[in-house]
C-alpha atoms as a PDB file:
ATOM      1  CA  UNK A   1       5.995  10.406   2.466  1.00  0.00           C
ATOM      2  CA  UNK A   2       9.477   9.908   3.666  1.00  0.00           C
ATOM      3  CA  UNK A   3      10.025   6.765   1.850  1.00  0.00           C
ATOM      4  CA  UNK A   4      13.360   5.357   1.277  1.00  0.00           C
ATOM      5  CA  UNK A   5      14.601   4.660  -2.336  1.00  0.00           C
ATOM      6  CA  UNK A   6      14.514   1.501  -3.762  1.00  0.00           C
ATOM      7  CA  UNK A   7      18.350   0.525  -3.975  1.00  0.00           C
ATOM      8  CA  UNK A   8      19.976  -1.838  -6.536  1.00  0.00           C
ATOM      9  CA  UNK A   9      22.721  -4.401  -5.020  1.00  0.00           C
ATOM     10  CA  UNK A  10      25.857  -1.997  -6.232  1.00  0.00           C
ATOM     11  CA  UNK A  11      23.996   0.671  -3.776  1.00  0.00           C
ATOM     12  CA  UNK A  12      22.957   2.726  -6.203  1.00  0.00           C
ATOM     13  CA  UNK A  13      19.139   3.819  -7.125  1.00  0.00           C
ATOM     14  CA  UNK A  14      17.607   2.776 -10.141  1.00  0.00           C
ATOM     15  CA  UNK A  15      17.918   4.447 -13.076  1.00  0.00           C
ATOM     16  CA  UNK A  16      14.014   5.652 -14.240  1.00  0.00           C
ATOM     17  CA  UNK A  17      13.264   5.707 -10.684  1.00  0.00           C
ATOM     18  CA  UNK A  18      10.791   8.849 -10.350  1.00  0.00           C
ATOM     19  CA  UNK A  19       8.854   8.131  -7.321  1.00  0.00           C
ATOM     20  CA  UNK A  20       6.839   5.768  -5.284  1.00  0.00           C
ATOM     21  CA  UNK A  21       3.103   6.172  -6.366  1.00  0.00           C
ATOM     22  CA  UNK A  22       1.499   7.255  -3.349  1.00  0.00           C
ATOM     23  CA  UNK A  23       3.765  10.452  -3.088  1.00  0.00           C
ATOM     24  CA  UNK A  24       2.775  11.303  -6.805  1.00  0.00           C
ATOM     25  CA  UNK A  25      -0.939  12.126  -5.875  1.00  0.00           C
ATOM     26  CA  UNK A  26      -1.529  15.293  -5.326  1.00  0.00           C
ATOM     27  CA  UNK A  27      -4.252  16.557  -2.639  1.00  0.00           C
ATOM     28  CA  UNK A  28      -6.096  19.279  -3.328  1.00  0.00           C
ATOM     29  CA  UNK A  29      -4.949  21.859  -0.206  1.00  0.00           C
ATOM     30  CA  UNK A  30      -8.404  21.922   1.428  1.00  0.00           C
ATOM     31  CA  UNK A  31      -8.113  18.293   2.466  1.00  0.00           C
ATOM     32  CA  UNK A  32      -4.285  18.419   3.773  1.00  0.00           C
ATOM     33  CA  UNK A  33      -5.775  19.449   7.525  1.00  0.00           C
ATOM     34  CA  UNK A  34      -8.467  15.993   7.487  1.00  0.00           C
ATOM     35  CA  UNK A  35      -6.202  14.092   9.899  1.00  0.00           C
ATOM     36  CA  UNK A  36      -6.758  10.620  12.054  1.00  0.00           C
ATOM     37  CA  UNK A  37      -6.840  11.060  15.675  1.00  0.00           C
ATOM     38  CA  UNK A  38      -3.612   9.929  15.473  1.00  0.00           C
ATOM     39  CA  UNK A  39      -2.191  12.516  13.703  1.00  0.00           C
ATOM     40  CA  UNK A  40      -2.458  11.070  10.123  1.00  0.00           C
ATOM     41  CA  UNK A  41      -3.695  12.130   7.107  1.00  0.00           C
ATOM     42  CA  UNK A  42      -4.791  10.694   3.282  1.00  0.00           C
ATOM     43  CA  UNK A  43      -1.530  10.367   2.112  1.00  0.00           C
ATOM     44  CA  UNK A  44      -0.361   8.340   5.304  1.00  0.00           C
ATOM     45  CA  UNK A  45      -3.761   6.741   6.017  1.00  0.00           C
ATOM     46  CA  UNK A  46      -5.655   5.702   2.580  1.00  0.00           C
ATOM     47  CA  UNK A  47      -3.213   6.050  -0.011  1.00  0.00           C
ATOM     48  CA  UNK A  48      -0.477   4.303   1.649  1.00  0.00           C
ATOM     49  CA  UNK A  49      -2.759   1.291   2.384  1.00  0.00           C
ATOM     50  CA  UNK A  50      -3.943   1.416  -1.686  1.00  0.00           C
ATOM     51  CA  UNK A  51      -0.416   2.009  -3.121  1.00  0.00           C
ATOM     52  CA  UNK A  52       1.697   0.640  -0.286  1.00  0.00           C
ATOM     53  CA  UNK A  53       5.208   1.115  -1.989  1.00  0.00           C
ATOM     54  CA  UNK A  54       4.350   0.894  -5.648  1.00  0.00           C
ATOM     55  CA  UNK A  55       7.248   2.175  -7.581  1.00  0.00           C
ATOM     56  CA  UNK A  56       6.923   4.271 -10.675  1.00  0.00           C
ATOM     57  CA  UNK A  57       9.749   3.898 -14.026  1.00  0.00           C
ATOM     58  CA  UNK A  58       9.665   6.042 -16.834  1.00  0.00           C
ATOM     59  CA  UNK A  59      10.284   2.868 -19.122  1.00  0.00           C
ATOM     60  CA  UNK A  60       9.689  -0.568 -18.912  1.00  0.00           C
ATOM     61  CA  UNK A  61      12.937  -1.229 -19.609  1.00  0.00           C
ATOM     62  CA  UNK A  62      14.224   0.843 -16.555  1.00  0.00           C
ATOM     63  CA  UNK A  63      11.848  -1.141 -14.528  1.00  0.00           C
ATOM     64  CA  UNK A  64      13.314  -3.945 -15.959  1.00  0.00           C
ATOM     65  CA  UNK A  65      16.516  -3.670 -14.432  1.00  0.00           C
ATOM     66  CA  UNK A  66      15.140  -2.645 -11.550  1.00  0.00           C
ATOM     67  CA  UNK A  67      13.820  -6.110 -10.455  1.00  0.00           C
ATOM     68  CA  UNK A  68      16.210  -7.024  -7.813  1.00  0.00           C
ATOM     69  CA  UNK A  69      15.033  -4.022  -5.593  1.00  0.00           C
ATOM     70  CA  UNK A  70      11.252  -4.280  -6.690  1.00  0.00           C
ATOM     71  CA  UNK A  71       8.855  -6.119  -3.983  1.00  0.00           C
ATOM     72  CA  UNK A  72       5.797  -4.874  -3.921  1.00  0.00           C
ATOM     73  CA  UNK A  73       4.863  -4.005  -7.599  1.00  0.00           C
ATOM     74  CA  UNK A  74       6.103  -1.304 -10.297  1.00  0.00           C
ATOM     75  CA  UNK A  75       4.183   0.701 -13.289  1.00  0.00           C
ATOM     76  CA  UNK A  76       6.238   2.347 -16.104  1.00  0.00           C
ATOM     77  CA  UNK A  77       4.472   5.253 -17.761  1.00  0.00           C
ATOM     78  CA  UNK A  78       5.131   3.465 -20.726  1.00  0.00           C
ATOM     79  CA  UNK A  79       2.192   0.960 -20.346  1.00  0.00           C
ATOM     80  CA  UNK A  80       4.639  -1.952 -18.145  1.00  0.00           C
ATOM     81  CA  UNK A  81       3.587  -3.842 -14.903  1.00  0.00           C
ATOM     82  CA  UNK A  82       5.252  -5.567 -12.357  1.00  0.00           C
ATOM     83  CA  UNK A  83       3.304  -7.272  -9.944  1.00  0.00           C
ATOM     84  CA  UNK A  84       4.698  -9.110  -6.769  1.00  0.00           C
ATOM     85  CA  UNK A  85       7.159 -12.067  -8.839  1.00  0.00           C
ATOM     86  CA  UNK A  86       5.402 -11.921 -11.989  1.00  0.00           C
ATOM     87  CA  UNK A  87       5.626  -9.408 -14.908  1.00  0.00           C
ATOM     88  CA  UNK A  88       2.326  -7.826 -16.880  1.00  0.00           C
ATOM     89  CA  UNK A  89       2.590  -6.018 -19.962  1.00  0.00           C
ATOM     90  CA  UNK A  90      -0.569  -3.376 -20.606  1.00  0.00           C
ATOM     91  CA  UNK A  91      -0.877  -1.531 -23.339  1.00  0.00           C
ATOM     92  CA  UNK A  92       0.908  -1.691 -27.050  1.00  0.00           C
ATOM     93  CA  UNK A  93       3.450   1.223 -28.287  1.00  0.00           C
ATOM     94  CA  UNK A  94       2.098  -0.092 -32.016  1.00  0.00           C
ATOM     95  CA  UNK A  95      -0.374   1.947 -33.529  1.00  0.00           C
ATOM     96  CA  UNK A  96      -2.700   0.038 -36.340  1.00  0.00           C
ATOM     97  CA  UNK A  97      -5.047   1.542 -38.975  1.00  0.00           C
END
């Protein structure tokens, strides 16, 4: 989906930015022609209304300094999670024995 990116206040997108989640998912080609009647199809119709504009960092860190443009939620692939104003950590980068 044509999504704009997420901008920070100098103008410039984030840095870890890779993509909002809903145009990460990728349909197998057999289901690209199901379409609504009005013209839509999964990616516009029921992964839009799941993922909405959920962005996606390659750090949490990145996210981190991404907060002024983040509104609707953010997931690092390094375990981090941003949801609406408040901040969730999942997952640990330790490894015990």
């Amino acid at each position: 989906m044509a999504l704009p990116k997420p901008r920070l206040p100098n103008g410039e997108c984030p840095p870890g930015f890779l993509d909002y989640a809903v145009n990460m998912i990728h349909l197998d080609s057999k289901y690209l022609s199901f379409l609504t009647d009005s013209g839509y199809g999964l990616r516009e119709t029921l992964f839009y209304g799941l993922f909405s504009r959920l962005q996606i960092y390659k750090t949490r860190n990145e996210m981190l300094l991404a907060l002024p443009c983040i509104h609707d939620g953010a997931l690092s692939l390094d375990g981090g999670m941003i949801r609406g104003r408040g901040m969730f950590a999942l997952g640990s980068r330790s490894v015990s024995n």
